[in-house]
Protein backbone atom coordinates (compact mmCIF):
# COMPACT_ATOMS: atom_id res chain seq x y z
CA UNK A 1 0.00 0.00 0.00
CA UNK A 2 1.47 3.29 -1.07
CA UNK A 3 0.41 6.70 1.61
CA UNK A 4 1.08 9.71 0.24
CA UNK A 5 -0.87 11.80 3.00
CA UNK A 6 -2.43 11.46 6.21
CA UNK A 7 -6.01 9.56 6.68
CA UNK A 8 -9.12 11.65 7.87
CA UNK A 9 -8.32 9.54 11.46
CA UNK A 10 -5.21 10.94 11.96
CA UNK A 11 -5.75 14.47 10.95
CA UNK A 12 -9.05 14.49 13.95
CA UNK A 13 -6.28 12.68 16.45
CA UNK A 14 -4.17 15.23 16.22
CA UNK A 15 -6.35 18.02 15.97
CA UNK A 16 -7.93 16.11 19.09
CA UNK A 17 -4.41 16.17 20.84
CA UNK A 18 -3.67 19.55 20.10
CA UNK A 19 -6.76 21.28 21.27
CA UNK A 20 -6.35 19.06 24.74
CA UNK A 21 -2.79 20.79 25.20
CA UNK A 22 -4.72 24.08 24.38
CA UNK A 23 -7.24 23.98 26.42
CA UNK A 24 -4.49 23.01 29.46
CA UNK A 25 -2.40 25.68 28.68
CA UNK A 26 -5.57 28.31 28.63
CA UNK A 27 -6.88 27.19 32.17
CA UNK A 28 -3.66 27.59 33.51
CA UNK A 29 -2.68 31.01 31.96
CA UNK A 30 -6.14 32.26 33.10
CA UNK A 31 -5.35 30.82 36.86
CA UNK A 32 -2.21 32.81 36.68
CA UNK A 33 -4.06 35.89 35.12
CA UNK A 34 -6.42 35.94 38.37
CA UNK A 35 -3.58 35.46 40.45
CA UNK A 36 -2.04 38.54 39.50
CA UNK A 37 -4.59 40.46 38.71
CA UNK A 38 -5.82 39.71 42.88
CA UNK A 39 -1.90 40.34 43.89
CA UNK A 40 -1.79 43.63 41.89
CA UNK A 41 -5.19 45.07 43.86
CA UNK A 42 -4.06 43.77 47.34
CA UNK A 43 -0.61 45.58 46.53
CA UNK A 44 -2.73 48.48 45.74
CA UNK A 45 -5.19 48.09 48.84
CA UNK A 46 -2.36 47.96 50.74
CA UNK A 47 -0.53 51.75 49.32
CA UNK A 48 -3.74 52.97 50.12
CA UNK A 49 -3.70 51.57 53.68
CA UNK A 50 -0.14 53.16 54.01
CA UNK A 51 -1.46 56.74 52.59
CA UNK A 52 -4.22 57.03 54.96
CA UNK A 53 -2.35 55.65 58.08
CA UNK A 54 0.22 58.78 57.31
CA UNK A 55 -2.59 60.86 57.25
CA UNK A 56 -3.49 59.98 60.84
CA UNK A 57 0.11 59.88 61.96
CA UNK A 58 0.18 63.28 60.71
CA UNK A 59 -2.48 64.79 62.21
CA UNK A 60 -4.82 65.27 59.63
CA UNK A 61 -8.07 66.21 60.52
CA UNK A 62 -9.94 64.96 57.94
CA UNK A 63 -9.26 60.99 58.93
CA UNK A 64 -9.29 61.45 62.55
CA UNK A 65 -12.72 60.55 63.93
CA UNK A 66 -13.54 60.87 67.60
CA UNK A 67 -12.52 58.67 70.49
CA UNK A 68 -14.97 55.67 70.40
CA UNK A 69 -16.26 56.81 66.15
CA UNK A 70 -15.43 55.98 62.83
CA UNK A 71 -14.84 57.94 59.16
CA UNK A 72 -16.20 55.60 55.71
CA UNK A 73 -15.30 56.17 52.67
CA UNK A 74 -17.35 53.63 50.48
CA UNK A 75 -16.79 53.20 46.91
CA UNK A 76 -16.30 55.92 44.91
CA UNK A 77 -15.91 58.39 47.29
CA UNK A 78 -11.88 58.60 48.40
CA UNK A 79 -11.52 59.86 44.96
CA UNK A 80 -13.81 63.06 45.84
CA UNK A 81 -12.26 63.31 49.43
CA UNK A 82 -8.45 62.81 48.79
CA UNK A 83 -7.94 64.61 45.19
CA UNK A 84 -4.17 63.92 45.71
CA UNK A 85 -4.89 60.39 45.03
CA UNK A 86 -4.99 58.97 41.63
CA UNK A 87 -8.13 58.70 38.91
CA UNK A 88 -8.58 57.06 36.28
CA UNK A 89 -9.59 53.70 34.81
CA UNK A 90 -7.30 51.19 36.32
CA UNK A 91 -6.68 49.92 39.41
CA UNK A 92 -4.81 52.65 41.28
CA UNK A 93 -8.46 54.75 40.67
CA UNK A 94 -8.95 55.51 44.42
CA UNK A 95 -13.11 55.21 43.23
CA UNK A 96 -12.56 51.53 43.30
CA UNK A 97 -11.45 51.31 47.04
CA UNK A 98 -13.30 51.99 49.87
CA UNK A 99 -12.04 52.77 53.32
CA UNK A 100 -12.96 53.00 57.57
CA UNK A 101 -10.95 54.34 59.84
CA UNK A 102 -12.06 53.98 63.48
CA UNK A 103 -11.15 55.67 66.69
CA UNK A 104 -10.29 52.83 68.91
CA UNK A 105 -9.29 54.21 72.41
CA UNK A 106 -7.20 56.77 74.09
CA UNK A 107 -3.99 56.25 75.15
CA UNK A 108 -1.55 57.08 77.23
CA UNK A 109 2.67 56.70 76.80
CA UNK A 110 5.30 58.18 78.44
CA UNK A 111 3.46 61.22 79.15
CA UNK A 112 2.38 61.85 75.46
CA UNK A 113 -1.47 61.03 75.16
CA UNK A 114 -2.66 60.09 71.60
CA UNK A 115 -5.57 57.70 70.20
CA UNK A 116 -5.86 54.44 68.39
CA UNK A 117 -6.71 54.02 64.91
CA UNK A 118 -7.46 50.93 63.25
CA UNK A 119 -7.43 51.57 59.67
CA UNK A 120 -8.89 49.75 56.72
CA UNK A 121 -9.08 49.31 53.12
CA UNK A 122 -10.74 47.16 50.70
CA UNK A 123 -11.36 46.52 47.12
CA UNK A 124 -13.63 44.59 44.67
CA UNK A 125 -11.38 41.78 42.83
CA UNK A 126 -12.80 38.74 40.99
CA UNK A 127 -12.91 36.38 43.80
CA UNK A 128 -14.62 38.50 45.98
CA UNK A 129 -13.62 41.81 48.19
CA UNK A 130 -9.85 42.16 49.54
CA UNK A 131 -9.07 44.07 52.26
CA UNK A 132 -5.80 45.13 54.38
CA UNK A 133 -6.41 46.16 57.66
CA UNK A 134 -3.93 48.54 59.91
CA UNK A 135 -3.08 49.60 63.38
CA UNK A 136 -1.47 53.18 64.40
CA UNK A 137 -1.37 55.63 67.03
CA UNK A 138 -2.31 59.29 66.48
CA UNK A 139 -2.93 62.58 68.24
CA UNK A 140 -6.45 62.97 69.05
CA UNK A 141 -8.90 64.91 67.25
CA UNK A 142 -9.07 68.87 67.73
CA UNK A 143 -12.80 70.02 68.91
CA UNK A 144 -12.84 73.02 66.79
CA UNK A 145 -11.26 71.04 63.69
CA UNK A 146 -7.99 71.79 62.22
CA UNK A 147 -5.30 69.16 62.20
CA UNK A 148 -4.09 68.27 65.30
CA UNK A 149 -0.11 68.87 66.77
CA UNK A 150 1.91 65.55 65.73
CA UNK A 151 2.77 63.46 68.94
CA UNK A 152 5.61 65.02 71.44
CA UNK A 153 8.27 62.04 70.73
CA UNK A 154 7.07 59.91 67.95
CA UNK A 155 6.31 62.03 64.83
């Protein structure tokens, strides 16, 4: 018998084979494409967690709630009340992050008295929201407003 060509059989068995190894290789590049796509918003949660935790540090009146209260920012809002932070489409938008900080008690070290502040952040990603979550200490709020002295000592 003379072949010149491959039969109709094993054209569909290797079609068969190849679309198997595709459709491997396309699960796991997806897998990996969720993975990074969750790593890159927690990495992002997390500046944001930083940026706001310097802002109480600091002083800044407009994150420090009173003793025993908390500030929200839900989604698409720290945009509008941070305008240093970024815009735009991707993920360092500050509209797709929302954010509490809460006043947890008054305290009292080495003579300096501050407040504090547990401080979170989280964000929609595709499994489901992400958030990173923060301790700091901070001078308390001002009663009139304004931003409040930095501690004696520490900042």
């Amino acid at each position: 018998m003379n072949r010149r060509g491959l039969s109709l059989v094993e054209v569909i068995i290797a079609l068969a084979v190849v679309a198997i190894a595709f459709a491997i290789l396309s699960t796991a590049l997806v897998g990996q494409l969720r993975f990074s796509g969750n790593a890159n918003a927690r990495t992002q949660t997390t500046q944001y967690l930083n940026y706001l935790g310097r802002l109480v540090v600091g002083g800044d009146a407009a994150v420090l709630p009173a003793v025993g209260d908390s500030l929200v920012w839900d989604y698409g809002q720290l945009g509008a009340a941070f305008p240093d932070l970024p815009g735009g489409g991707g993920l360092e938008a500050a509209d797709r992050y929302r954010a509490q900080i809460d006043s947890v008690a008054g305290i009292t070290y080495v003579g300096a008295t501050g407040v504090q502040y547990r401080v979170s952040v989280c964000s929609v990603t595709p499994t489901g929201e992400s958030c990173a979550v923060g301790s700091t200490i901070g001078p308390p709020p001002l009663a009139g407003g304004g931003s409040a002295p930095p501690l004696p000592g520490i900042n």
